[in-house]
N, C-alpha and C. Protein backbone atom coordinates (compact mmCIF):
# COMPACT_ATOMS: atom_id res chain seq x y z
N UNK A 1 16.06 -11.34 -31.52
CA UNK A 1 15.52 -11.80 -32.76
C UNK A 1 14.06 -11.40 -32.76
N UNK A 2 13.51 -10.91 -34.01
CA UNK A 2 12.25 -10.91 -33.97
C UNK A 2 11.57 -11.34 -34.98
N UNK A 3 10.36 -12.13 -34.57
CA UNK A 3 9.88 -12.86 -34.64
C UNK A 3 8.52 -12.50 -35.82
N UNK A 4 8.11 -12.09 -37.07
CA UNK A 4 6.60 -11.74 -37.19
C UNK A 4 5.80 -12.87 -38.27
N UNK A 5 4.30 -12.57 -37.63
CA UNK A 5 3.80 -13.54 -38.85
C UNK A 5 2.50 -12.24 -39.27
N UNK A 6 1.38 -12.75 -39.73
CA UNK A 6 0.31 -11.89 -40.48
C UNK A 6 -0.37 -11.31 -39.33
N UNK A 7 -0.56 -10.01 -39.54
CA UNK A 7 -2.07 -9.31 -38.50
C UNK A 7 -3.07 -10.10 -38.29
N UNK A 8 -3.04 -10.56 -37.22
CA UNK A 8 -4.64 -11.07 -36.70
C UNK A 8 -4.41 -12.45 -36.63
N UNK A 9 -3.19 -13.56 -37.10
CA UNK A 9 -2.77 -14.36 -37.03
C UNK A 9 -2.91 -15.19 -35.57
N UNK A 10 -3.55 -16.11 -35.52
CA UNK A 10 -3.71 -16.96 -33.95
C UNK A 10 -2.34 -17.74 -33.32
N UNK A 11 -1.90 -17.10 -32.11
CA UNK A 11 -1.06 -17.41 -31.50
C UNK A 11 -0.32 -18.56 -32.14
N UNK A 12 1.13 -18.71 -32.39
CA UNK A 12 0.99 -20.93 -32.76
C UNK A 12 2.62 -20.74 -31.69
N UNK A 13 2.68 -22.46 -31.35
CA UNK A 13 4.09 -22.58 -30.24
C UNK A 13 5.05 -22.83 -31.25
N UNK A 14 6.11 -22.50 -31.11
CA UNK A 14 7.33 -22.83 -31.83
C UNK A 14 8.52 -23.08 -30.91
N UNK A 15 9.64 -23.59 -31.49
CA UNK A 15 10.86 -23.78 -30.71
C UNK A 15 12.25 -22.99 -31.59
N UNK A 16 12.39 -21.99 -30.92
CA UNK A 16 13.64 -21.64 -31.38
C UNK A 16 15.17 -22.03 -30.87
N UNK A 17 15.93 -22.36 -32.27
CA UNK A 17 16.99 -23.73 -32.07
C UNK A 17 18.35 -22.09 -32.78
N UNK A 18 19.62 -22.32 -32.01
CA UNK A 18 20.45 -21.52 -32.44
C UNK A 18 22.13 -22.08 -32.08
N UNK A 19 22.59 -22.47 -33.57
CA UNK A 19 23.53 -22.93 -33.11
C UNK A 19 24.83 -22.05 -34.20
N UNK A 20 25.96 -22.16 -33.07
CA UNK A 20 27.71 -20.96 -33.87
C UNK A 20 28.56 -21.99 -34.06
N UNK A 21 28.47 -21.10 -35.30
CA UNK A 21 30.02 -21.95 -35.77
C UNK A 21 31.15 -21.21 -35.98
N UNK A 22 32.19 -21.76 -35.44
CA UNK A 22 33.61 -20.87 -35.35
C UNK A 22 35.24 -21.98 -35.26
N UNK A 23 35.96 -20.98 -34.74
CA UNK A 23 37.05 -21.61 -34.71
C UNK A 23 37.18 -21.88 -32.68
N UNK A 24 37.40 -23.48 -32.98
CA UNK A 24 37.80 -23.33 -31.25
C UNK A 24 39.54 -23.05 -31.20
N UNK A 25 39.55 -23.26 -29.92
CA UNK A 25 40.86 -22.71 -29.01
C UNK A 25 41.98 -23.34 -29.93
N UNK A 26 41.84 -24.61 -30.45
CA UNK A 26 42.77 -25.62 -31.16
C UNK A 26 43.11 -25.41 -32.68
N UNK A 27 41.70 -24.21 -32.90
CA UNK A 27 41.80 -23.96 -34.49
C UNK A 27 41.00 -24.43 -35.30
N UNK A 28 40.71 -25.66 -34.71
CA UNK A 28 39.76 -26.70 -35.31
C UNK A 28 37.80 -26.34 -35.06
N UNK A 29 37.52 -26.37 -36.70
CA UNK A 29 36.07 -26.05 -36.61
C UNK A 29 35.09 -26.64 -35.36
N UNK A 30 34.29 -26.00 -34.97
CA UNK A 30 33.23 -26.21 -34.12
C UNK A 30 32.25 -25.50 -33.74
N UNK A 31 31.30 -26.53 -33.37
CA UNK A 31 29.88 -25.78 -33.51
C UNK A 31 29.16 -26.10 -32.17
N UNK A 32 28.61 -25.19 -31.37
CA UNK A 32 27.82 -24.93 -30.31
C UNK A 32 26.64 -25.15 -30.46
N UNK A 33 25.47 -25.79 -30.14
CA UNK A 33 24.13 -25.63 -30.30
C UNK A 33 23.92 -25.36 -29.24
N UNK A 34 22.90 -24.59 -28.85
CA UNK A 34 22.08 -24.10 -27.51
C UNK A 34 20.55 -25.31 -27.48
N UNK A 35 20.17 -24.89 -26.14
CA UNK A 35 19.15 -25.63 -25.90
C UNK A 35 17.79 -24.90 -26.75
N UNK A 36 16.84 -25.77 -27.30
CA UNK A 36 15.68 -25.20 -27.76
C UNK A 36 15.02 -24.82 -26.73
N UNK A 37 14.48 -23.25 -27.33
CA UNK A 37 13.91 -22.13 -26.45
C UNK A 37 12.42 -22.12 -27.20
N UNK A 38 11.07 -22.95 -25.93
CA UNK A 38 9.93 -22.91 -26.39
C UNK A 38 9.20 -21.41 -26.74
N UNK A 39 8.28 -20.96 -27.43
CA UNK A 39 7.93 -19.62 -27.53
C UNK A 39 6.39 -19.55 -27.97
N UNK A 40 5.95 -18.59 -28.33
CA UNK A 40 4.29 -18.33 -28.38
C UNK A 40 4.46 -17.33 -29.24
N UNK A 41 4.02 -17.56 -30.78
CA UNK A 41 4.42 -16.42 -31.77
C UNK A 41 3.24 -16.13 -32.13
N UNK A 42 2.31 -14.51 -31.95
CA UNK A 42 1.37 -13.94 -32.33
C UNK A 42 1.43 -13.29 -33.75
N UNK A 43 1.41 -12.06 -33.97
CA UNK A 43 1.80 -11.11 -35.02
C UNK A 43 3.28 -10.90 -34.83
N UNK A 44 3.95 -10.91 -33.80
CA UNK A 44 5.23 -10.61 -33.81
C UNK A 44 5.28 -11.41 -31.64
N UNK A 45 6.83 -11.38 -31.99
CA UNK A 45 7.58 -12.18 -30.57
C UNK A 45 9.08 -11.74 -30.92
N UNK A 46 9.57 -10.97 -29.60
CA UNK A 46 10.73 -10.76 -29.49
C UNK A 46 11.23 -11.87 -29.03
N UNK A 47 12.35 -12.19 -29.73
CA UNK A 47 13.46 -13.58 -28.54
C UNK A 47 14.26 -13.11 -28.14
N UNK A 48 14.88 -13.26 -26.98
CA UNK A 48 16.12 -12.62 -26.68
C UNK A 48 16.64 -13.79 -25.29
N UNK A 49 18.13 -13.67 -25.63
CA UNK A 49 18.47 -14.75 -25.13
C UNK A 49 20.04 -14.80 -25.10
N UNK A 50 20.77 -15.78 -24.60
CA UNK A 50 22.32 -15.93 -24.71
C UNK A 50 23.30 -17.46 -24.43
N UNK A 51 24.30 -17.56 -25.32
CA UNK A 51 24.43 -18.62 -25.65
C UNK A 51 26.21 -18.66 -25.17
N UNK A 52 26.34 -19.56 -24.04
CA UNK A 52 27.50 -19.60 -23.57
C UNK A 52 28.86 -20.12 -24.39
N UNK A 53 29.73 -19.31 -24.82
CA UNK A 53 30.73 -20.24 -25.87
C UNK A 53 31.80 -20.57 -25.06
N UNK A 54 32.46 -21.69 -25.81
CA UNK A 54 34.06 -22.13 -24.71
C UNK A 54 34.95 -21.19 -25.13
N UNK A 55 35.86 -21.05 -23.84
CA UNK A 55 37.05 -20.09 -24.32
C UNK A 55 38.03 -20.40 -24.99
N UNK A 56 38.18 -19.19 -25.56
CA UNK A 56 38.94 -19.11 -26.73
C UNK A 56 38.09 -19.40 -28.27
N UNK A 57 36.85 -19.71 -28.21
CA UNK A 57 36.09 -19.42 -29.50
C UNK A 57 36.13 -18.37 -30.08
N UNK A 58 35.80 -18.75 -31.31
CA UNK A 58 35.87 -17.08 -32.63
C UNK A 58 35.03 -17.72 -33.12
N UNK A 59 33.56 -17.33 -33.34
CA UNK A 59 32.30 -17.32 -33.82
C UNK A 59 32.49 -16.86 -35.31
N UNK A 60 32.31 -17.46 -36.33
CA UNK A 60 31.72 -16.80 -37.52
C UNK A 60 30.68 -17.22 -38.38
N UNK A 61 29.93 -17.83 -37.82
CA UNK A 61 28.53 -17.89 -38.30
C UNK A 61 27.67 -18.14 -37.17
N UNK A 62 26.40 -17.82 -37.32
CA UNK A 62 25.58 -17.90 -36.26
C UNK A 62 24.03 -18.88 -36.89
N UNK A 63 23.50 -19.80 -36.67
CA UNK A 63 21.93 -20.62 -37.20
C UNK A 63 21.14 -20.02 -36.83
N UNK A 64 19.80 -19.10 -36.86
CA UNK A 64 19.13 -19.18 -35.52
C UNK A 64 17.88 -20.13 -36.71
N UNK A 65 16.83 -21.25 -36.09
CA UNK A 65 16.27 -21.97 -36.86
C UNK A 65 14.67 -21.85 -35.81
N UNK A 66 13.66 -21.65 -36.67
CA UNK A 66 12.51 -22.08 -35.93
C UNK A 66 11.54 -23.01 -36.57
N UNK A 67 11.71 -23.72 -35.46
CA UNK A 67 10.95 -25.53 -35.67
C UNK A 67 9.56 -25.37 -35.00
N UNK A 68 9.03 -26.13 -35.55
CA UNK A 68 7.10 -26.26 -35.06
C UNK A 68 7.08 -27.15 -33.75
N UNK A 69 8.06 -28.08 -33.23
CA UNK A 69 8.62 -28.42 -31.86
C UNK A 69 9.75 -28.98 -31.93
N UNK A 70 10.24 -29.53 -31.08
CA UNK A 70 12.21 -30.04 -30.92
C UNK A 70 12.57 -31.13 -32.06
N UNK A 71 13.45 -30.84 -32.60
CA UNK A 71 13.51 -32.16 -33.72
C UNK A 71 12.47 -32.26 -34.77
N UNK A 72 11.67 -30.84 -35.03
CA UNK A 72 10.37 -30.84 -36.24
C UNK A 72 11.15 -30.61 -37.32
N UNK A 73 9.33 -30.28 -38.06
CA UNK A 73 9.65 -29.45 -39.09
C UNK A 73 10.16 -27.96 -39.18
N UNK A 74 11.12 -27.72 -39.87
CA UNK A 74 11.39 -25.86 -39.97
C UNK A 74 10.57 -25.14 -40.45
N UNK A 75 10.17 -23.99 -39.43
CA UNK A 75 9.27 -23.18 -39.88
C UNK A 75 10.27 -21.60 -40.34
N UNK A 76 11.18 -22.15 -40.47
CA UNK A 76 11.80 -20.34 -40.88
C UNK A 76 13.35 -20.57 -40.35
N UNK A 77 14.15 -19.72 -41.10
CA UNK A 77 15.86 -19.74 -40.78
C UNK A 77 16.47 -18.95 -40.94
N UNK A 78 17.43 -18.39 -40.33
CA UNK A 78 18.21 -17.03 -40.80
C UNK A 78 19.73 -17.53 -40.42
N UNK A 79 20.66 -16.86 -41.28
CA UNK A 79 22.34 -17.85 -41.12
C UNK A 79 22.61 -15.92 -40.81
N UNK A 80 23.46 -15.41 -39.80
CA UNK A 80 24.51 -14.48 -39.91
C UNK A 80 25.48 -14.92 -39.79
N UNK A 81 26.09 -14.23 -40.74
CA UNK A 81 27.90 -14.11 -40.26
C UNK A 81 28.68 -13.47 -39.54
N UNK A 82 29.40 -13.79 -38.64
CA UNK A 82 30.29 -12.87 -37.72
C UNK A 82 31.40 -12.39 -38.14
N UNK A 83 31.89 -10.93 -37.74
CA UNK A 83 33.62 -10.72 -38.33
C UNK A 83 34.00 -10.10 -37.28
């Protein structure tokens, strides 16, 4: 994921929160959240990272959300879809 804000912009901390939603093993909807991943966003911050699913999941949407710290306010959101 990458990350940008304005040129010349002063460092700020954020927490990036990413949670899938799919079908589990049973069929039945469910959703994974990962642990919030603290970060240091300048002009730009690569995230990169990985998010263990149970077997037999089928992912088709993905959250990734960035909060100003755990349980904040949202500073930004992006939804993909999986196929």
């Amino acid at each position: 994921m990458a990350l940008t804000r304005g040129a010349g912009a002063k460092p700020m901390t954020a927490v990036l929160q990413i949670a899938v939603t799919g079908a589990g093993s049973s069929g039945a909807e469910t959703r994974v959240v990962g642990k919030p991943a603290s970060l240091s966003i300048g002009a730009y911050e690569i995230a990169r990272g990985t998010l263990p699913l149970p077997e037999g999941f089928r992912a088709s949407q993905a959250t990734i959300t960035v909060l100003d710290r755990p349980d904040g306010r949202q500073l930004g959101m992006r939804v993909l879809y999986v196929k």
